[in-house]
PDB file of N, CA and C in Angstrom:
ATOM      1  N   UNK A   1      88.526 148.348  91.640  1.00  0.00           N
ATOM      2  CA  UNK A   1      89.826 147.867  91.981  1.00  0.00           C
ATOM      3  C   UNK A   1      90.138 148.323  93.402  1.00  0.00           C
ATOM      4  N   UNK A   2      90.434 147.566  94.268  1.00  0.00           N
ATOM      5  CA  UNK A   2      91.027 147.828  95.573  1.00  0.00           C
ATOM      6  C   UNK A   2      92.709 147.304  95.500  1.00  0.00           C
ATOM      7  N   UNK A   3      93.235 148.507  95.819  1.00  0.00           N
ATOM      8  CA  UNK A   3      94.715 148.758  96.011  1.00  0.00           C
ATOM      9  C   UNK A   3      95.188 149.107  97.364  1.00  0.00           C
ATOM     10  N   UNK A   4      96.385 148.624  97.864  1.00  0.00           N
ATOM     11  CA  UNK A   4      96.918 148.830  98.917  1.00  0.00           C
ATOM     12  C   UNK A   4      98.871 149.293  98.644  1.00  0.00           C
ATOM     13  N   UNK A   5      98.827 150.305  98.993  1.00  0.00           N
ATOM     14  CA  UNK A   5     100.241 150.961  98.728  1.00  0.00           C
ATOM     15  C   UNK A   5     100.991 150.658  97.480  1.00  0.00           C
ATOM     16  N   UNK A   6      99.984 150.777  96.732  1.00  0.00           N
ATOM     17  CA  UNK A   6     100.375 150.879  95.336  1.00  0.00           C
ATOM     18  C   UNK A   6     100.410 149.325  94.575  1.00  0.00           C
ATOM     19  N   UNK A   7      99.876 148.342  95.505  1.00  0.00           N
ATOM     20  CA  UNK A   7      99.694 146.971  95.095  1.00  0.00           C
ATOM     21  C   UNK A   7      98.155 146.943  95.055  1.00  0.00           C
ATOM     22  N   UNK A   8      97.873 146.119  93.994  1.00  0.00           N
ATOM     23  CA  UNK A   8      96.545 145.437  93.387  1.00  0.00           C
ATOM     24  C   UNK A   8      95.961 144.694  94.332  1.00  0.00           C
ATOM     25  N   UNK A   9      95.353 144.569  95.285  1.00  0.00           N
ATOM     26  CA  UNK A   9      94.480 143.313  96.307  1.00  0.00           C
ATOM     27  C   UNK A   9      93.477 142.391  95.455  1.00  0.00           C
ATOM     28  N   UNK A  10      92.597 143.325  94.615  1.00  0.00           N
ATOM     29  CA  UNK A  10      91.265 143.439  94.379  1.00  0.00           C
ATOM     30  C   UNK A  10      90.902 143.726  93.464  1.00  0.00           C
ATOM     31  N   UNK A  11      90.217 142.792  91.774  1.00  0.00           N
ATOM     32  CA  UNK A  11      89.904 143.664  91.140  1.00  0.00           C
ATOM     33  C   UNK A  11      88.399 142.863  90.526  1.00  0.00           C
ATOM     34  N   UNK A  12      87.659 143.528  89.574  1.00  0.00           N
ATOM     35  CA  UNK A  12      86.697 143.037  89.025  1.00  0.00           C
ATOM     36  C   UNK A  12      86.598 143.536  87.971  1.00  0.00           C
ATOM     37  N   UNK A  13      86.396 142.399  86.782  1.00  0.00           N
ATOM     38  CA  UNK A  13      86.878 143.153  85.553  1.00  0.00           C
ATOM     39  C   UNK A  13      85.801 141.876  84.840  1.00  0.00           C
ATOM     40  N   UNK A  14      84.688 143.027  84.570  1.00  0.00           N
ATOM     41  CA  UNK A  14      83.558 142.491  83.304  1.00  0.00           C
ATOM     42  C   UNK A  14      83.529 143.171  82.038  1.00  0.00           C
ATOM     43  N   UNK A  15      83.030 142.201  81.018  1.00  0.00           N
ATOM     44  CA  UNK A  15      83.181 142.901  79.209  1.00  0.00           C
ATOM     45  C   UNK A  15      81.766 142.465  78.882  1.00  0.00           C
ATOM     46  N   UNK A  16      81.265 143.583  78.250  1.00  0.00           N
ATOM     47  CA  UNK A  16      80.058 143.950  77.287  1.00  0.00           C
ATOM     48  C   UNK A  16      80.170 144.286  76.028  1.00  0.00           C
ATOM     49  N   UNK A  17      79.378 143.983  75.042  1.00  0.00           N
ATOM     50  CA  UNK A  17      79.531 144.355  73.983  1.00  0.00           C
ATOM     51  C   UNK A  17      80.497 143.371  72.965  1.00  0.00           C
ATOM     52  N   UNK A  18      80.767 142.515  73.394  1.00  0.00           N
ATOM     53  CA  UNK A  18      81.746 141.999  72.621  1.00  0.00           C
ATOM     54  C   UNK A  18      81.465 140.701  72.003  1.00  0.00           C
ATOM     55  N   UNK A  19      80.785 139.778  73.384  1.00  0.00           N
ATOM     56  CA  UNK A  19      80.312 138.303  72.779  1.00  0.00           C
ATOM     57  C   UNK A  19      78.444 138.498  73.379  1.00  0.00           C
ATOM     58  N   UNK A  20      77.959 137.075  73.025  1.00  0.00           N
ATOM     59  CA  UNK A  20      76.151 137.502  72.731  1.00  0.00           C
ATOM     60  C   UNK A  20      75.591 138.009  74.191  1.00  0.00           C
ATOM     61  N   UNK A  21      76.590 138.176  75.369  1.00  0.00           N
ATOM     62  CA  UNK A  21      76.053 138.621  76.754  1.00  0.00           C
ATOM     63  C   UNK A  21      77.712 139.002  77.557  1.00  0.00           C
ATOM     64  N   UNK A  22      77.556 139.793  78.295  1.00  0.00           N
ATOM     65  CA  UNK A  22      78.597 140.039  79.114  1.00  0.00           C
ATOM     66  C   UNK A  22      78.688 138.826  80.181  1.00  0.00           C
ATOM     67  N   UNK A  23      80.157 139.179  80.489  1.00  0.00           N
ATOM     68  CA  UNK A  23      81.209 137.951  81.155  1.00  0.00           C
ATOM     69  C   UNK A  23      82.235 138.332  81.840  1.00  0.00           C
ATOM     70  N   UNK A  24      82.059 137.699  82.947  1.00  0.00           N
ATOM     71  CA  UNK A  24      83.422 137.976  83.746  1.00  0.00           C
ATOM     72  C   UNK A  24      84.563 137.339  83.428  1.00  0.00           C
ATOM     73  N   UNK A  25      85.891 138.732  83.528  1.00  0.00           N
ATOM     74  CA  UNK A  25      87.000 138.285  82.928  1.00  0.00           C
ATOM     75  C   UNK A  25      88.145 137.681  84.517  1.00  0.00           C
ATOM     76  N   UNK A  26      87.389 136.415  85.054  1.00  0.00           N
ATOM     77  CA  UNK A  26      87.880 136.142  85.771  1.00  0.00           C
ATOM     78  C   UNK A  26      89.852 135.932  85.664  1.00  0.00           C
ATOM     79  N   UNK A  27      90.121 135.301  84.918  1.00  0.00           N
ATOM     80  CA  UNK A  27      91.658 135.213  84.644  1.00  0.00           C
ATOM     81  C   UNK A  27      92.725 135.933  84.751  1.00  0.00           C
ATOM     82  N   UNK A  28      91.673 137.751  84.148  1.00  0.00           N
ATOM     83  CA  UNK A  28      92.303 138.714  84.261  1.00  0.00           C
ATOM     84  C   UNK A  28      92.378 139.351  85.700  1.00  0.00           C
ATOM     85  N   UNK A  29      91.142 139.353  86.437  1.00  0.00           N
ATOM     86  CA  UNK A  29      91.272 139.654  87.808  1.00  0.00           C
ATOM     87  C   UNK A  29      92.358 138.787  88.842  1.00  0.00           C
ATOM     88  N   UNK A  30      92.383 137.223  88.327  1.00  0.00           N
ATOM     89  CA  UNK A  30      93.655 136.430  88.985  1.00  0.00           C
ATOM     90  C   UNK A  30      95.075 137.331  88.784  1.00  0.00           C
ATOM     91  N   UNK A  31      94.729 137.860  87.398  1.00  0.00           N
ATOM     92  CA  UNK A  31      96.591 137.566  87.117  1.00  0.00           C
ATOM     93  C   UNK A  31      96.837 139.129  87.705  1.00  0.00           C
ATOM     94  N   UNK A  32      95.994 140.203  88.061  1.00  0.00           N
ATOM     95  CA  UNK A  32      95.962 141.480  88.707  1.00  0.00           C
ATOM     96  C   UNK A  32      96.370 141.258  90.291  1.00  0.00           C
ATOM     97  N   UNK A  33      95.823 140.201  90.609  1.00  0.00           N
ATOM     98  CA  UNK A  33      96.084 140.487  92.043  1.00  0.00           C
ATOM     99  C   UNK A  33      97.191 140.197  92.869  1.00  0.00           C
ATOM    100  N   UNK A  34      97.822 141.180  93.447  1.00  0.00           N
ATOM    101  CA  UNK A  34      99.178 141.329  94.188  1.00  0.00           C
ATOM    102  C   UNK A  34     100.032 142.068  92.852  1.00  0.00           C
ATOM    103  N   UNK A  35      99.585 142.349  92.027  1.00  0.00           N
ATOM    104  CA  UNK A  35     100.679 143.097  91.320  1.00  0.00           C
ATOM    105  C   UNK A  35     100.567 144.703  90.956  1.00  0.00           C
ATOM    106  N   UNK A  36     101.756 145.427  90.822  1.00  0.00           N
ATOM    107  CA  UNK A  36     101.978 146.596  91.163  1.00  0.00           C
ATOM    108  C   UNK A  36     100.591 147.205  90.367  1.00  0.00           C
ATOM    109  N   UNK A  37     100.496 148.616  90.970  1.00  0.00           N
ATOM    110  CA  UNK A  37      99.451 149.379  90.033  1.00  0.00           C
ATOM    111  C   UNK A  37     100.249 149.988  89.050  1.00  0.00           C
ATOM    112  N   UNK A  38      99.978 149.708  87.547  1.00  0.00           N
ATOM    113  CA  UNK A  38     100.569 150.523  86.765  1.00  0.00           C
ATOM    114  C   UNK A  38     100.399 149.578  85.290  1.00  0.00           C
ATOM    115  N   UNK A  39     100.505 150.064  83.896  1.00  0.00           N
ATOM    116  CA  UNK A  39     100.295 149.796  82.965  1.00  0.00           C
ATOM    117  C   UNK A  39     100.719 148.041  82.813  1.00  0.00           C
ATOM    118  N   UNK A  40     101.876 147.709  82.788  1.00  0.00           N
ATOM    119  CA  UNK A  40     102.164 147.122  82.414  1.00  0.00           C
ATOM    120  C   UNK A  40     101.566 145.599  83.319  1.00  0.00           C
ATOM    121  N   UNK A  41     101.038 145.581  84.286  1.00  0.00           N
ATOM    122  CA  UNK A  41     100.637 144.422  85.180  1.00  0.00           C
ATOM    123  C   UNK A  41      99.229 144.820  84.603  1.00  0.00           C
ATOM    124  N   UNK A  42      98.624 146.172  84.144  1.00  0.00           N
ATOM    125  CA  UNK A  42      97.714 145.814  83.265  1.00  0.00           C
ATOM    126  C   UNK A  42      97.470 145.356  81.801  1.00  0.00           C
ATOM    127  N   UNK A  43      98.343 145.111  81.148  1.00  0.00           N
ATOM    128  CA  UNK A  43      98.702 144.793  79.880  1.00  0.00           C
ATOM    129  C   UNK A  43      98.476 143.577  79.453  1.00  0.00           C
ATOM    130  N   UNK A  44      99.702 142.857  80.609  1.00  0.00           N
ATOM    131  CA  UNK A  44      99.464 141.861  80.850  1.00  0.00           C
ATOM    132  C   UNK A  44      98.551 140.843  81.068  1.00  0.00           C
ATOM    133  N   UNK A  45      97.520 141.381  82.095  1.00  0.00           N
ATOM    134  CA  UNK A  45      96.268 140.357  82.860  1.00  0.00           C
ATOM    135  C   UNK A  45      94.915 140.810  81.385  1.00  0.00           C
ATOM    136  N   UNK A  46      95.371 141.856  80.480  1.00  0.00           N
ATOM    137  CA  UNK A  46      94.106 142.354  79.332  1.00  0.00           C
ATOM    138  C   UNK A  46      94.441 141.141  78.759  1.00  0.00           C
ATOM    139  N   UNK A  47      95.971 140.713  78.210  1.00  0.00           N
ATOM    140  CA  UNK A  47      96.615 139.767  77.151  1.00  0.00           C
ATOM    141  C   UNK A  47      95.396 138.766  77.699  1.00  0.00           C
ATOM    142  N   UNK A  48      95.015 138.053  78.662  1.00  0.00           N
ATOM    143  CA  UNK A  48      94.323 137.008  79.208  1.00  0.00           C
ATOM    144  C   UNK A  48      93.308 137.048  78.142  1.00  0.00           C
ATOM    145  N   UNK A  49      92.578 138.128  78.481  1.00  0.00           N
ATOM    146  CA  UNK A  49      91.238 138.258  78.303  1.00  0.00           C
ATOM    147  C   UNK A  49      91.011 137.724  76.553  1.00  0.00           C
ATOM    148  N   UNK A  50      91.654 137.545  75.801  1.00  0.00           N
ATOM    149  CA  UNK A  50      91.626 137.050  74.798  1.00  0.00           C
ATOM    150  C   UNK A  50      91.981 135.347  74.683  1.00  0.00           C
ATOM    151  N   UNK A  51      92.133 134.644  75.389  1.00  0.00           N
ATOM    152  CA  UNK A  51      91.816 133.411  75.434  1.00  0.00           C
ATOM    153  C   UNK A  51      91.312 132.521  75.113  1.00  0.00           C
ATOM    154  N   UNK A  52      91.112 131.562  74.793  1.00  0.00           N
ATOM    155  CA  UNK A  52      89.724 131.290  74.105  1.00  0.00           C
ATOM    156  C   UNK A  52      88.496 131.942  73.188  1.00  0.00           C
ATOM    157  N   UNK A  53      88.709 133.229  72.808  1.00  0.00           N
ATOM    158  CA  UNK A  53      88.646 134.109  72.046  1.00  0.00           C
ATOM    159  C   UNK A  53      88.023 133.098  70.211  1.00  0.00           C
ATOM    160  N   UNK A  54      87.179 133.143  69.880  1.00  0.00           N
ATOM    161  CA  UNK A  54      86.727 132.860  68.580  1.00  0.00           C
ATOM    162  C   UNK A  54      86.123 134.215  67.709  1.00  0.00           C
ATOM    163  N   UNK A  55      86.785 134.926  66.964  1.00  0.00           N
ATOM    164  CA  UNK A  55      85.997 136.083  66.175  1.00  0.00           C
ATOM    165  C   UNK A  55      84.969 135.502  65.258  1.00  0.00           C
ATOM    166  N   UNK A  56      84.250 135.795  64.967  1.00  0.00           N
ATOM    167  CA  UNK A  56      83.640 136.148  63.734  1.00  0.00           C
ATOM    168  C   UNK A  56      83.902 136.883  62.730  1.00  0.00           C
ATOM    169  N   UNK A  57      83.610 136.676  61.755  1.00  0.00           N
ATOM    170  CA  UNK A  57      83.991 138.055  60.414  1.00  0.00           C
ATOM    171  C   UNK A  57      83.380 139.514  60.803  1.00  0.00           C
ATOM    172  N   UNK A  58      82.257 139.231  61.502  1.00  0.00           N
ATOM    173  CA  UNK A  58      81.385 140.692  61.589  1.00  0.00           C
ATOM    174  C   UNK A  58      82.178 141.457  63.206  1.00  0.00           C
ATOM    175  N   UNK A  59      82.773 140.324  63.797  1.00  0.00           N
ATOM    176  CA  UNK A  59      83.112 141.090  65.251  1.00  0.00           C
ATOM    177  C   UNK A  59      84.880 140.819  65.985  1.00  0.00           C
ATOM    178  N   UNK A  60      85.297 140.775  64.587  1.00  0.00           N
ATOM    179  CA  UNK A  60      86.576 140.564  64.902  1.00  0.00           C
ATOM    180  C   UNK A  60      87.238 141.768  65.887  1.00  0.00           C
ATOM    181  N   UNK A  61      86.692 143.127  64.696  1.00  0.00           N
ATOM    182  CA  UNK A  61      87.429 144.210  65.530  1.00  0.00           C
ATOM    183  C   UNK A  61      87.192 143.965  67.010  1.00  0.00           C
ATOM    184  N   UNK A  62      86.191 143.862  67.290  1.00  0.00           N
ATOM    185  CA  UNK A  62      85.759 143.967  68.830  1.00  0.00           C
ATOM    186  C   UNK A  62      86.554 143.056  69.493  1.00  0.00           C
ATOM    187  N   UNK A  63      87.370 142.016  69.674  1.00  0.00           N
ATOM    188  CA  UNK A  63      87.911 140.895  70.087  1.00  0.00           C
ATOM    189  C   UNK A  63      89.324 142.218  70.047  1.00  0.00           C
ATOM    190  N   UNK A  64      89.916 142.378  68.822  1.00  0.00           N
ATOM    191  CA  UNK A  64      91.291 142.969  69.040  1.00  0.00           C
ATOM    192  C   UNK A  64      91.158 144.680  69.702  1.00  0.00           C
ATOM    193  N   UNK A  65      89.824 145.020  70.043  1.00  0.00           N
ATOM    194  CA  UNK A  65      89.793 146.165  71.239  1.00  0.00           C
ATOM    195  C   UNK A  65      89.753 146.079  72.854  1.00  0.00           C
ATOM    196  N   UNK A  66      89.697 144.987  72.678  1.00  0.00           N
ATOM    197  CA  UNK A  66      89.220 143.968  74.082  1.00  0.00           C
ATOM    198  C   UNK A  66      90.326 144.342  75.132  1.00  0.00           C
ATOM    199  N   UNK A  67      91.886 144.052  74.795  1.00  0.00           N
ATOM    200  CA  UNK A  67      92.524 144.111  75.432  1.00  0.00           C
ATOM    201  C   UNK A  67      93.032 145.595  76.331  1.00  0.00           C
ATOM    202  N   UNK A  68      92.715 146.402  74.795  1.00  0.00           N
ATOM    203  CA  UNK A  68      93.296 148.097  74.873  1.00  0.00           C
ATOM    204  C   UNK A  68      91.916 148.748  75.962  1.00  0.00           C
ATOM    205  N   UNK A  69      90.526 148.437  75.732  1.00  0.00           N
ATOM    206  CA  UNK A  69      90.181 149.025  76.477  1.00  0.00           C
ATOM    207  C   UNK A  69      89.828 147.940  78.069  1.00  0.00           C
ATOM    208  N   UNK A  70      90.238 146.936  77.920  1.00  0.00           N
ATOM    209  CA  UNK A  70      90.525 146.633  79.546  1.00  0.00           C
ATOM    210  C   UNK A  70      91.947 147.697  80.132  1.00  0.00           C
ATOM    211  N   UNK A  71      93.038 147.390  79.633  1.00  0.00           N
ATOM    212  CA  UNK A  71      93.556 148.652  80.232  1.00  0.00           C
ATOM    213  C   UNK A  71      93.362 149.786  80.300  1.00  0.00           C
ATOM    214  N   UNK A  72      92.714 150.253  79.578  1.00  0.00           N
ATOM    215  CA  UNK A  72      92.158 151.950  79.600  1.00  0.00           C
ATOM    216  C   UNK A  72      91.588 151.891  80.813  1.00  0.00           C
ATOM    217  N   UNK A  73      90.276 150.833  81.075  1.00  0.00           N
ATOM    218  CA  UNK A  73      89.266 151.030  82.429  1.00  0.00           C
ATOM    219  C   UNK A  73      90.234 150.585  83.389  1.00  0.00           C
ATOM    220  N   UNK A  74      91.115 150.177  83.305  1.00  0.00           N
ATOM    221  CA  UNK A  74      91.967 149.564  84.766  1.00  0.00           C
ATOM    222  C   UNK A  74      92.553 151.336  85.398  1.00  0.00           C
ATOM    223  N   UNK A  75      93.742 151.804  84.106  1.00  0.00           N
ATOM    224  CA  UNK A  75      93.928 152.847  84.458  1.00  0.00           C
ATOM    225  C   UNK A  75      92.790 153.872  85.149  1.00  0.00           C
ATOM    226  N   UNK A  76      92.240 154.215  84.408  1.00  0.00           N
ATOM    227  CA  UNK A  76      91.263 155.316  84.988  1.00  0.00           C
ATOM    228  C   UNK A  76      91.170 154.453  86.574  1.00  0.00           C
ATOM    229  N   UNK A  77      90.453 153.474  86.810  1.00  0.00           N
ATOM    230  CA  UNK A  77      89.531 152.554  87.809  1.00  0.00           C
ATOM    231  C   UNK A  77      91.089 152.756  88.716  1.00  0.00           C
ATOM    232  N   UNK A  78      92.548 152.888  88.539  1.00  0.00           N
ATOM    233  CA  UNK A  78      93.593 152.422  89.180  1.00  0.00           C
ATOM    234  C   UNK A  78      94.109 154.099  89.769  1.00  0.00           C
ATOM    235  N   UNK A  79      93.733 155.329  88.807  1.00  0.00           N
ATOM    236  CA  UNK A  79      94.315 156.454  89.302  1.00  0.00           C
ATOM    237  C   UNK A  79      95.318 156.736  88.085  1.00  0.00           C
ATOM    238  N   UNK A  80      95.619 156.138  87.062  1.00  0.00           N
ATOM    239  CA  UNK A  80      96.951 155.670  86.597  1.00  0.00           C
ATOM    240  C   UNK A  80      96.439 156.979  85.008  1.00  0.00           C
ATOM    241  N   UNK A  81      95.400 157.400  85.105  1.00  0.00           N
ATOM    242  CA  UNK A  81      95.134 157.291  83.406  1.00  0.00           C
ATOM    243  C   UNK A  81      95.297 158.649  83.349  1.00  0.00           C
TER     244      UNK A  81
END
């Protein structure tokens, strides 16, 4: 994540583990950029990342962790955690 005075410029935000290969969560990096550093502009741009989203029975959990630990890595990645 590249930040400038406490605003978002810059971010890159990929997920593993979840569907049959990792993927960039482009949508979420859109909806990050220009907005403040702090939980809730990350909350927000995680909500994305479930989109088009299809579970399976065997990998549901993983779909509804998706969001919590994109913000976890934003924080840490932001200074915030």
């Amino acid at each position: 994540m590249e930040t400038a005075g406490g605003t978002i410029r810059q971010a890159r935000v990929a997920v593993g583990g979840v569907g049959t290969r990792p993927w960039r969560m482009r949508a979420v990096e859109e909806a990050l950029r220009d907005k403040p550093v702090g939980r809730d502009a990350f909350a927000a741009a995680a909500h994305l990342a479930l989109e088009g989203t299809r579970p399976l029975s065997h990998n549901h959990y993983k779909v509804e962790l998706l969001p919590r630990t994109i913000v976890r890595a934003l924080e840490m990645a932001g200074g915030t955690a």
